[in-house]
Protein backbone atom coordinates (compact mmCIF):
# COMPACT_ATOMS: atom_id res chain seq x y z
CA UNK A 1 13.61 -27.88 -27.73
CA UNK A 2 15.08 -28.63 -24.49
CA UNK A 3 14.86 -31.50 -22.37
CA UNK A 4 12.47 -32.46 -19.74
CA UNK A 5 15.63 -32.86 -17.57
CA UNK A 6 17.04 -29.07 -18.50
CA UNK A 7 13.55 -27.30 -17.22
CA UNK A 8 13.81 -30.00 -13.92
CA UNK A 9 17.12 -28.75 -13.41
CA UNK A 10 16.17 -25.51 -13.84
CA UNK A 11 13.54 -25.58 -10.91
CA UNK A 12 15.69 -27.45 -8.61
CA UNK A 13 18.50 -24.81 -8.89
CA UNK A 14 15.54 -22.41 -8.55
CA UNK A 15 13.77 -23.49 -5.42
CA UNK A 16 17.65 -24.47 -3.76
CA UNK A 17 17.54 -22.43 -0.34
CA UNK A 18 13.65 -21.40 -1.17
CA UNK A 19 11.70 -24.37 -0.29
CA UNK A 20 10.36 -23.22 2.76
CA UNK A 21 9.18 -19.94 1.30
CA UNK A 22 7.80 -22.51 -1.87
CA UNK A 23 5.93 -24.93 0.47
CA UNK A 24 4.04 -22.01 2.66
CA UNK A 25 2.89 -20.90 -0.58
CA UNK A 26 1.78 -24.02 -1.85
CA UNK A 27 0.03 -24.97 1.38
CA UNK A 28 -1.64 -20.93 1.72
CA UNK A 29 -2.70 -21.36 -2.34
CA UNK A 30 -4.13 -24.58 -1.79
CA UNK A 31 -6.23 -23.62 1.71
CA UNK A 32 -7.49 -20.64 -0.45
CA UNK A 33 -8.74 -22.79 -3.21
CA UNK A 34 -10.62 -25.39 -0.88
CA UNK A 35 -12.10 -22.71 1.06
CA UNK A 36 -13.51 -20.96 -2.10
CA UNK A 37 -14.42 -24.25 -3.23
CA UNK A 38 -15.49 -26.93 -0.46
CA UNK A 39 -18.66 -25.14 0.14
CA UNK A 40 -20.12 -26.07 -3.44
CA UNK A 41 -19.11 -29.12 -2.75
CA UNK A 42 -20.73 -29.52 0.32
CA UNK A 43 -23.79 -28.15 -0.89
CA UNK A 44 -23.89 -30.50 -3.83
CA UNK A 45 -23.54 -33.77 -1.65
CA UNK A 46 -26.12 -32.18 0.72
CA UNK A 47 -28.48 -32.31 -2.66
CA UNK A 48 -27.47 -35.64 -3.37
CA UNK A 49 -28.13 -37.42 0.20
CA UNK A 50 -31.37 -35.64 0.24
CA UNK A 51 -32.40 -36.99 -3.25
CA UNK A 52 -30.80 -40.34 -2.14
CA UNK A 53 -32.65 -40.80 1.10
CA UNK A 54 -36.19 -39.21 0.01
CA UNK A 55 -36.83 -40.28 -3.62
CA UNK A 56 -36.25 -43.81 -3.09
CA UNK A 57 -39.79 -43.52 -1.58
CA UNK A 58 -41.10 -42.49 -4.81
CA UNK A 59 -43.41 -44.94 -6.29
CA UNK A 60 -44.85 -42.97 -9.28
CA UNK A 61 -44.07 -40.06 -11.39
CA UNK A 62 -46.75 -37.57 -9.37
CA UNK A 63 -44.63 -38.64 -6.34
CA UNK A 64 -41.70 -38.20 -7.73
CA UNK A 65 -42.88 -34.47 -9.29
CA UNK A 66 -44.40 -34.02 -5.72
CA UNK A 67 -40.51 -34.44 -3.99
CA UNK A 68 -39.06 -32.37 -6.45
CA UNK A 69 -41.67 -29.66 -6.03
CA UNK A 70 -41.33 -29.69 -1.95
CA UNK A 71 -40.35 -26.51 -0.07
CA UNK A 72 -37.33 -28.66 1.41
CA UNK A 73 -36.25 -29.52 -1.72
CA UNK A 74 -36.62 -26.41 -3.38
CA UNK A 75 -34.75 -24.85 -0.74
CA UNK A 76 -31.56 -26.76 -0.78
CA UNK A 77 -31.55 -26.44 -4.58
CA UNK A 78 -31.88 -22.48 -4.27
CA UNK A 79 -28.81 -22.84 -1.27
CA UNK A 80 -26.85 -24.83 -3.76
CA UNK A 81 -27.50 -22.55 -6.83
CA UNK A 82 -26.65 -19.52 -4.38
CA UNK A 83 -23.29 -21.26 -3.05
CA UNK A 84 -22.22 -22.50 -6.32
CA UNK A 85 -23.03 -18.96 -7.70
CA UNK A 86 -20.94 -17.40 -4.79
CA UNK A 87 -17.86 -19.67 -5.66
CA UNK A 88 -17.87 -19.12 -9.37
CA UNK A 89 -18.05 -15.24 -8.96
CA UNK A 90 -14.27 -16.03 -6.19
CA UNK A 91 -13.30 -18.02 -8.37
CA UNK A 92 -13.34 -15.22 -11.45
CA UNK A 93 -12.39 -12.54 -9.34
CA UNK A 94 -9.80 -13.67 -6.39
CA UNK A 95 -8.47 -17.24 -7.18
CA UNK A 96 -7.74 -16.50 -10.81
CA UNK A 97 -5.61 -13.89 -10.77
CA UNK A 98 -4.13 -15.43 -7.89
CA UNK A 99 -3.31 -18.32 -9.82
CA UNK A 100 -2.01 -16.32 -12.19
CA UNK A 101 0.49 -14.45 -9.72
CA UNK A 102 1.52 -17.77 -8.00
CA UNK A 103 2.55 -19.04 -11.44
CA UNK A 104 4.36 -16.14 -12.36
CA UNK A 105 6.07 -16.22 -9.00
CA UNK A 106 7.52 -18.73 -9.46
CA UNK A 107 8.26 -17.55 -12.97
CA UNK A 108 10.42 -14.39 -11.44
CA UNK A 109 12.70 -17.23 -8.87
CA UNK A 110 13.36 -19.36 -12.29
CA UNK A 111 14.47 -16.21 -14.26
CA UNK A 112 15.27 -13.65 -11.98
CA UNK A 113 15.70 -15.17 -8.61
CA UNK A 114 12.92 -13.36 -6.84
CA UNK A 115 12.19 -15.10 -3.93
CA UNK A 116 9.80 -13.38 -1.98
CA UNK A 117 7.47 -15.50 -3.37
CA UNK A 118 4.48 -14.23 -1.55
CA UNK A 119 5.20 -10.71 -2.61
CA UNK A 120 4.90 -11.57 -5.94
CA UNK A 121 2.23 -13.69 -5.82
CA UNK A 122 -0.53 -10.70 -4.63
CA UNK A 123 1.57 -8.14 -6.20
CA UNK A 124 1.47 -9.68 -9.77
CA UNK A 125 -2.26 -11.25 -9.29
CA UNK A 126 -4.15 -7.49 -8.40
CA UNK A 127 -1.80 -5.42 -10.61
CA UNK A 128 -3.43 -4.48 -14.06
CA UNK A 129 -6.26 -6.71 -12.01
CA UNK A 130 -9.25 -6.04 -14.71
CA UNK A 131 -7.00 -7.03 -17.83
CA UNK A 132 -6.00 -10.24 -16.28
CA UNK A 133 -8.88 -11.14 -15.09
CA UNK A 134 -10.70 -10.62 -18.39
CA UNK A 135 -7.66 -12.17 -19.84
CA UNK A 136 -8.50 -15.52 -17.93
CA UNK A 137 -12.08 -15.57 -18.11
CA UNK A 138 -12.06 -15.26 -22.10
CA UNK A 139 -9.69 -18.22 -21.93
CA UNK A 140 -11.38 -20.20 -19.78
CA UNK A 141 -14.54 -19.50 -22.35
CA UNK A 142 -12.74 -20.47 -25.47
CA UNK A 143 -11.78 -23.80 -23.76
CA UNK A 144 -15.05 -24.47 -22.79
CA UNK A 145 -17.09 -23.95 -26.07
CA UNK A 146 -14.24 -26.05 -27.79
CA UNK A 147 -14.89 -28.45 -24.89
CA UNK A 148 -18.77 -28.01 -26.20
CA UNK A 149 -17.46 -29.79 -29.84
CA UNK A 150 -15.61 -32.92 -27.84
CA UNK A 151 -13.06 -33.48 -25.05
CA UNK A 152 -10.07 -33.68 -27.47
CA UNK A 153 -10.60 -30.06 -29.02
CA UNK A 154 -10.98 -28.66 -25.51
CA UNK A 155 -7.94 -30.58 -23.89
CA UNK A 156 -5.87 -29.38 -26.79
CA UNK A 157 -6.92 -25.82 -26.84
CA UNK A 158 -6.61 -26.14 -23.32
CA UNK A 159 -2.80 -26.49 -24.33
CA UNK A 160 -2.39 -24.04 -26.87
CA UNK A 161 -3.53 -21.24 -24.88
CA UNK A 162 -1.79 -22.37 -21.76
CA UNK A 163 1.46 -19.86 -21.97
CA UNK A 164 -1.59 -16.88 -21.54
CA UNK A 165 -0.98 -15.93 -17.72
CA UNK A 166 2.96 -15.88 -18.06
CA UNK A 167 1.81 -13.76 -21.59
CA UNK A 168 -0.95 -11.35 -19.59
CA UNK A 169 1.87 -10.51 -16.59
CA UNK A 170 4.94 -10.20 -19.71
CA UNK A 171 2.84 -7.93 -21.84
CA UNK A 172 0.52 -5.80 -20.39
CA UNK A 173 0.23 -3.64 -23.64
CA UNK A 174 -1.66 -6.86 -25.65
CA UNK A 175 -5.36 -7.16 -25.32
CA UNK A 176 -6.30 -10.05 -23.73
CA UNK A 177 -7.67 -12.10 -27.09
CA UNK A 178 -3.73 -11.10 -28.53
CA UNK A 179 -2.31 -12.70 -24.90
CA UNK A 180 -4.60 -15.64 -26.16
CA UNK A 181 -3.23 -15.40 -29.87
CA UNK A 182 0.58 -15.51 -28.85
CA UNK A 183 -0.03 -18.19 -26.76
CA UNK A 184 -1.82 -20.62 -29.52
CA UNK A 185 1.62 -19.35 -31.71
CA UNK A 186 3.71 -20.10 -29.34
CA UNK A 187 2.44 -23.73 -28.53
CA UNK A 188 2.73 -24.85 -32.06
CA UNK A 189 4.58 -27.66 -32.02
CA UNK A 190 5.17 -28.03 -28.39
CA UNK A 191 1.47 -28.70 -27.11
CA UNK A 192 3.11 -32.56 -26.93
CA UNK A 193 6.56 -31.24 -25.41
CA UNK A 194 4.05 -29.56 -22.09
CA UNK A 195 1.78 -33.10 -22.13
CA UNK A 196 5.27 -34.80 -22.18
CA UNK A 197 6.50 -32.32 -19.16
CA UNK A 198 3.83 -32.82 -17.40
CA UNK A 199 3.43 -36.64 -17.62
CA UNK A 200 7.28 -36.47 -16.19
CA UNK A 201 5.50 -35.74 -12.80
CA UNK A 202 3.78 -38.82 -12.52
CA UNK A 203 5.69 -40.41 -9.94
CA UNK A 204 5.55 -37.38 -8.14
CA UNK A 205 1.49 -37.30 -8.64
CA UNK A 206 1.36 -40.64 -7.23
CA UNK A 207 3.53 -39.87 -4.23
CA UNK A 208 1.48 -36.73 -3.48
CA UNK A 209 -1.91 -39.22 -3.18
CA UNK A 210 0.19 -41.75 -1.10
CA UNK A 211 0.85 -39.14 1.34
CA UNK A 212 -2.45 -38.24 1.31
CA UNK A 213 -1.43 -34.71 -0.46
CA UNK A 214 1.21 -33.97 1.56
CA UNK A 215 3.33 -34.03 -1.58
CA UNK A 216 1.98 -31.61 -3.37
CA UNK A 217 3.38 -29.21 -1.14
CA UNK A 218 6.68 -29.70 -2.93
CA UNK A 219 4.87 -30.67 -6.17
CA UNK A 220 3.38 -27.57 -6.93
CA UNK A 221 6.38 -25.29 -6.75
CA UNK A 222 8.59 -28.14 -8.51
CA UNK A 223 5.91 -28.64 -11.56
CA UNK A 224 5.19 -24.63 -11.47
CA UNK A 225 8.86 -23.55 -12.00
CA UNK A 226 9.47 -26.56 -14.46
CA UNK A 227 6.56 -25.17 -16.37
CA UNK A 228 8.50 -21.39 -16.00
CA UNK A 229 11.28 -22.74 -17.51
CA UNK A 230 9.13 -24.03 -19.89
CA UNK A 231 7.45 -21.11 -20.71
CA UNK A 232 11.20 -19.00 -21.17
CA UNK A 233 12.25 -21.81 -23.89
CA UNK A 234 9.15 -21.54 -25.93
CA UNK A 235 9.29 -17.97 -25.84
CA UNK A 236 12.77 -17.83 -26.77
CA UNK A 237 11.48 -20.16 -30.01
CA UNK A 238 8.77 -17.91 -31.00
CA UNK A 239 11.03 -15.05 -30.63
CA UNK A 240 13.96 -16.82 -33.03
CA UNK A 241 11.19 -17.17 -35.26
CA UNK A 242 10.52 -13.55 -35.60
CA UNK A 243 6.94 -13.76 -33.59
CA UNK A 244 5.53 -15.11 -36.81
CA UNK A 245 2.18 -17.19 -36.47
């Protein structure tokens, strides 16, 4: 397995000359994501303040079932439910494969030096939209009901099937629980060496938050084609190893 410092150098040579194009991705992929998201949150901290300011008055349980029984109440729950609803359902069906084409993006520059970025981000995301969208959603359900055992099990299987978007955009002739399957082969033994990747970032992390997220501007397309590179050397192990399981 290669070094941490290989897949670094890997994205640096990369994103050389494409930063610009890198960082107006980042900052477009990120403004998506809050917009899709910040109204859940919104609505949730709406619920909370209310709850906060008007069941401190509470004094007994029939008081307390009275405020949680009150038109006001029960209407901010409902406009929660219905926000948080709305954002799960963009989340599924426009940030995902999204995701998905912004990783494998950056994917192309690392192997192939595409760099209109952009391009390739919408282009990969809505292409073959349905399988890689059911692709994603199964995955995100197998982490979760491992998740449903304990944390561990769901943080590792959260590892082992993280290679599936490169996998869904690669092979478009595997169903999406065999995108899954290669994945969990292909991590085997290198769940640790992605942790290990990742945890190289740190500094970087903590940079971003001092900047108050300015950094992950340059983060995210550093990390993303790191983890490309990433994704090529595993790939080329499973493949030495004859695709076995």
């Amino acid at each position: 397995m290669k070094t941490n410092h290989f897949f670094k150098n890997e994205a640096l040579e990369a994103l050389r000359g494409n930063w610009g194009k890198a960082v107006i991705l980042t900052l477009a992929y990120i403004l998506l994501a809050a917009a899709i998201t910040s109204p859940t949150a919104y609505s949730t901290v709406k619920v909370s303040q209310y709850t906060q300011e008007n069941m401190g008055n509470a004094r007994s349980v029939s008081q307390m079932a009275s405020f949680i029984q009150s038109p006001e109440y029960l209407t901010l729950q409902r406009r929660a439910s219905g926000t948080s609803g709305t954002t799960t359902l963009l989340q599924i069906f426009l940030l995902s494969p999204i995701a998905l084409g912004f990783a494998n993006a950056f994917r192309r520059l690392v192997v192939a030096k595409e760099n209109n970025l952009l391009y390739n981000t919408i282009h990969i995301g809505f292409s073959n939209y349905w399988h890689k969208v059911w692709g994603l959603l199964l995955t995100s359900i197998f982490i979760v009901l491992w998740s449903f055992l304990f944390i561990i099990p769901g943080i590792v299987k959260a590892y082992s099937y993280s290679m599936t978007p490169y996998i869904l955009e690669e092979n478009p002739e595997l169903s999406a629980s065999e995108a899954i399957d290669r994945s969990r082969f292909m991590m085997r033994g290198h769940k640790f060496d992605l942790f290990w990747l990742q945890l190289s970032f740190i500094g970087w992390f903590i940079l971003s938050i001092l900047t108050f997220g300015l950094g992950f501007l340059w983060m995210g397309p550093y990390y993303y084609s790191a983890k490309a590179a990433f994704y090529e050397e595993v790939k080329a192990d499973y493949a030495l190893n004859g695709g076995l399981a």
